[in-house]
C-alpha atoms as a PDB file:
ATOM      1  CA  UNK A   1     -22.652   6.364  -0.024  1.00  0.00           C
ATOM      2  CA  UNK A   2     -21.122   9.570   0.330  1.00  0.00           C
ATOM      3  CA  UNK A   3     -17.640   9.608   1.672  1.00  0.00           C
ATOM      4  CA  UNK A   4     -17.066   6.198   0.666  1.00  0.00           C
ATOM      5  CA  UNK A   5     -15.167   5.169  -2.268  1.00  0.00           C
ATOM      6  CA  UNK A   6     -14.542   2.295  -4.471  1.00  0.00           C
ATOM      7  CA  UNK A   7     -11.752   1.012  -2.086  1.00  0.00           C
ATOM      8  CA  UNK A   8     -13.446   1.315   1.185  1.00  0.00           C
ATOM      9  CA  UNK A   9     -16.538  -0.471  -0.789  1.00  0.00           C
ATOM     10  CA  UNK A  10     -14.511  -3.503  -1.782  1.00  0.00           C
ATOM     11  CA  UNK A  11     -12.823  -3.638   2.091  1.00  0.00           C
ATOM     12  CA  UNK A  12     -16.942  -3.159   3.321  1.00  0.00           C
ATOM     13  CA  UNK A  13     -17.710  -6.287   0.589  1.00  0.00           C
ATOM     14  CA  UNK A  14     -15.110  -8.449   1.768  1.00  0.00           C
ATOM     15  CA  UNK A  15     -15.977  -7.561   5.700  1.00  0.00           C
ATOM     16  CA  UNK A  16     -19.091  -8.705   5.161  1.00  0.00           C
ATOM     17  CA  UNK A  17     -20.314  -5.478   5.031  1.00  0.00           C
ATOM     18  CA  UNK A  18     -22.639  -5.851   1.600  1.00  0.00           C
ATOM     19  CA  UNK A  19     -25.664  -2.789   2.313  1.00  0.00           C
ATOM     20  CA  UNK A  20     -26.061   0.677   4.045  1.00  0.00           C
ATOM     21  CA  UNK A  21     -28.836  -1.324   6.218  1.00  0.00           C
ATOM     22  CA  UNK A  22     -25.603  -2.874   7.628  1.00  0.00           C
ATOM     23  CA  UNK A  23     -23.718   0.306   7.700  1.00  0.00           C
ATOM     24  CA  UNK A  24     -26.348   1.409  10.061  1.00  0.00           C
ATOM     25  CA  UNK A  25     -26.711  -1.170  12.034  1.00  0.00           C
ATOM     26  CA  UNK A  26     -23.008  -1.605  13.224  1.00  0.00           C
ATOM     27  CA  UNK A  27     -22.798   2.343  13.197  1.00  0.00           C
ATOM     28  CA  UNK A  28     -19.080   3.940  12.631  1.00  0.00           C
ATOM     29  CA  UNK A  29     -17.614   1.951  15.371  1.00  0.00           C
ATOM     30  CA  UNK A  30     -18.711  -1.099  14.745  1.00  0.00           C
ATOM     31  CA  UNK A  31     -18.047  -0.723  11.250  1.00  0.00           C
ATOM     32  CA  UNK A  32     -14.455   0.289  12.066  1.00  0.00           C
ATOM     33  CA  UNK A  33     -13.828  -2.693  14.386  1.00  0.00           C
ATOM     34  CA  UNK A  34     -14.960  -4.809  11.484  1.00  0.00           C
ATOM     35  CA  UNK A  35     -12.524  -3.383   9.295  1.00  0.00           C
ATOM     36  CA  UNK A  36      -9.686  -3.892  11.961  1.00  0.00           C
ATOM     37  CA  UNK A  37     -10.466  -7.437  12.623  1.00  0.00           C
ATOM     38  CA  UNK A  38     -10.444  -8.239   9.320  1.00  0.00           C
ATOM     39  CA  UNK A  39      -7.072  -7.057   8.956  1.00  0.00           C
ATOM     40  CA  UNK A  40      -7.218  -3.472   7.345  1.00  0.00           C
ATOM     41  CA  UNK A  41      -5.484   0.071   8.325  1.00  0.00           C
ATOM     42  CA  UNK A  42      -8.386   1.915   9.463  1.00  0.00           C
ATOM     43  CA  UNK A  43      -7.740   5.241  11.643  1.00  0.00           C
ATOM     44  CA  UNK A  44     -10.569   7.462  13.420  1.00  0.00           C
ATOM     45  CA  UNK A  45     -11.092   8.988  10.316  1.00  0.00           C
ATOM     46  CA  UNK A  46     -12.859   5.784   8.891  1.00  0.00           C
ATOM     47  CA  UNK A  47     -15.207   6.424  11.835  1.00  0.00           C
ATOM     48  CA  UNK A  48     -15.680  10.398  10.467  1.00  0.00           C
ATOM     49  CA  UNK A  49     -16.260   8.987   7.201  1.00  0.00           C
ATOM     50  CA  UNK A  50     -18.966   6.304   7.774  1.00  0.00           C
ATOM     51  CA  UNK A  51     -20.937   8.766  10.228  1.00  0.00           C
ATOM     52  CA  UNK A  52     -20.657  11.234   7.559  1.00  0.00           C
ATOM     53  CA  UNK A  53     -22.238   8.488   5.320  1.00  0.00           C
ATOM     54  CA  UNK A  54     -24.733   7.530   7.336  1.00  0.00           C
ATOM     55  CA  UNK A  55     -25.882  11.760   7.886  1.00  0.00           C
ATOM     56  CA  UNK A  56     -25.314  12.831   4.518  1.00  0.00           C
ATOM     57  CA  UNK A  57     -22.499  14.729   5.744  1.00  0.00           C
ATOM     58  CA  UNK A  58     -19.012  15.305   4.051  1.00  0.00           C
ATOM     59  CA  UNK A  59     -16.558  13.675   7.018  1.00  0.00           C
ATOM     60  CA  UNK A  60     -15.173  16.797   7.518  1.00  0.00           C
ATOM     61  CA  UNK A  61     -18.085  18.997   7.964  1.00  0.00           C
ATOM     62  CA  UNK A  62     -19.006  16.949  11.122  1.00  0.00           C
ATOM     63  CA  UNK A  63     -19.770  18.939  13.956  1.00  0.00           C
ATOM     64  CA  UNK A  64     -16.230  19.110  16.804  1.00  0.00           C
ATOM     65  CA  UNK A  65     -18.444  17.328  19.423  1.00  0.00           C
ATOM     66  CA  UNK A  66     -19.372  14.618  17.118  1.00  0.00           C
ATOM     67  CA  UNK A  67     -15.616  13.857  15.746  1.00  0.00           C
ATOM     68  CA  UNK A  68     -14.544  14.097  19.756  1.00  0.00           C
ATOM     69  CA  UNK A  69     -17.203  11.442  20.994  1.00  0.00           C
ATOM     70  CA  UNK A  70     -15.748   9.336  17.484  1.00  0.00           C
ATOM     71  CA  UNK A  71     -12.211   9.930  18.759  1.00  0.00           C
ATOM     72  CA  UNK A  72     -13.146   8.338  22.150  1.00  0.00           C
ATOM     73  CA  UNK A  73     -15.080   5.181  20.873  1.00  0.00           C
ATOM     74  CA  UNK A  74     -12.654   4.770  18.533  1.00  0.00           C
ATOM     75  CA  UNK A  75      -9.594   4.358  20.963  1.00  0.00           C
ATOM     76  CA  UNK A  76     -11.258   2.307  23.507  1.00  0.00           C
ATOM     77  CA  UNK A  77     -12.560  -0.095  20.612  1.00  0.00           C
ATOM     78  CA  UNK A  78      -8.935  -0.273  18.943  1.00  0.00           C
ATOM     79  CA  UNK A  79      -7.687  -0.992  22.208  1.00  0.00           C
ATOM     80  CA  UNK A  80     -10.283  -3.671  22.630  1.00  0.00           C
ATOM     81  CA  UNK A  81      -9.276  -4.968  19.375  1.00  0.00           C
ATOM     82  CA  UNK A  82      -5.764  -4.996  20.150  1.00  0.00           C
ATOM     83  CA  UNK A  83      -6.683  -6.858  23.090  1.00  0.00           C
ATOM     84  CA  UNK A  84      -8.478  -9.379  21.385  1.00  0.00           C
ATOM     85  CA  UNK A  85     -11.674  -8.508  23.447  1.00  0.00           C
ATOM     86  CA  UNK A  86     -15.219  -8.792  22.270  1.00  0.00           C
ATOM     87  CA  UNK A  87     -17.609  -5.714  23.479  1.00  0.00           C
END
């Protein structure tokens, strides 16, 4: 998928994260929480990259108001992470 490379594959794989069905499903967020529960470094731009994925868009082409509602999501999830809350 575009925007996602070899290493981000292998942390998808051993999330449980096998197909782009998946992907979609959990959406960026979701995706992202994964990642962070499982134990790896993921920032908001893990969030760009999967939406990117999942629109056919380069991360960084993604429209302001689209990275801004990521940027949100993403903080209150981490924070639910952190808290060791389920959404």
């Amino acid at each position: 998928m575009l925007n996602l490379g070899p290493k981000t594959a292998a942390w998808l794989d051993a999330a449980g994260i096998h197909t782009r069905a998946q992907v979609a499903k959990l959406g960026p967020i979701g995706v992202c929480r994964r990642l962070l529960e499982t134990g790896r470094p993921v920032s908001v731009l893990m969030a760009y990259a999967v939406e990117g994925a999942l629109s056919g868009t380069h991360w960084n082409a993604l429209p302001a108001e689209t990275k801004q509602a990521l940027r949100a999501e993403f903080a209150k999830m981490r924070a639910d992470v952190r808290r060791g809350r389920q959404l």
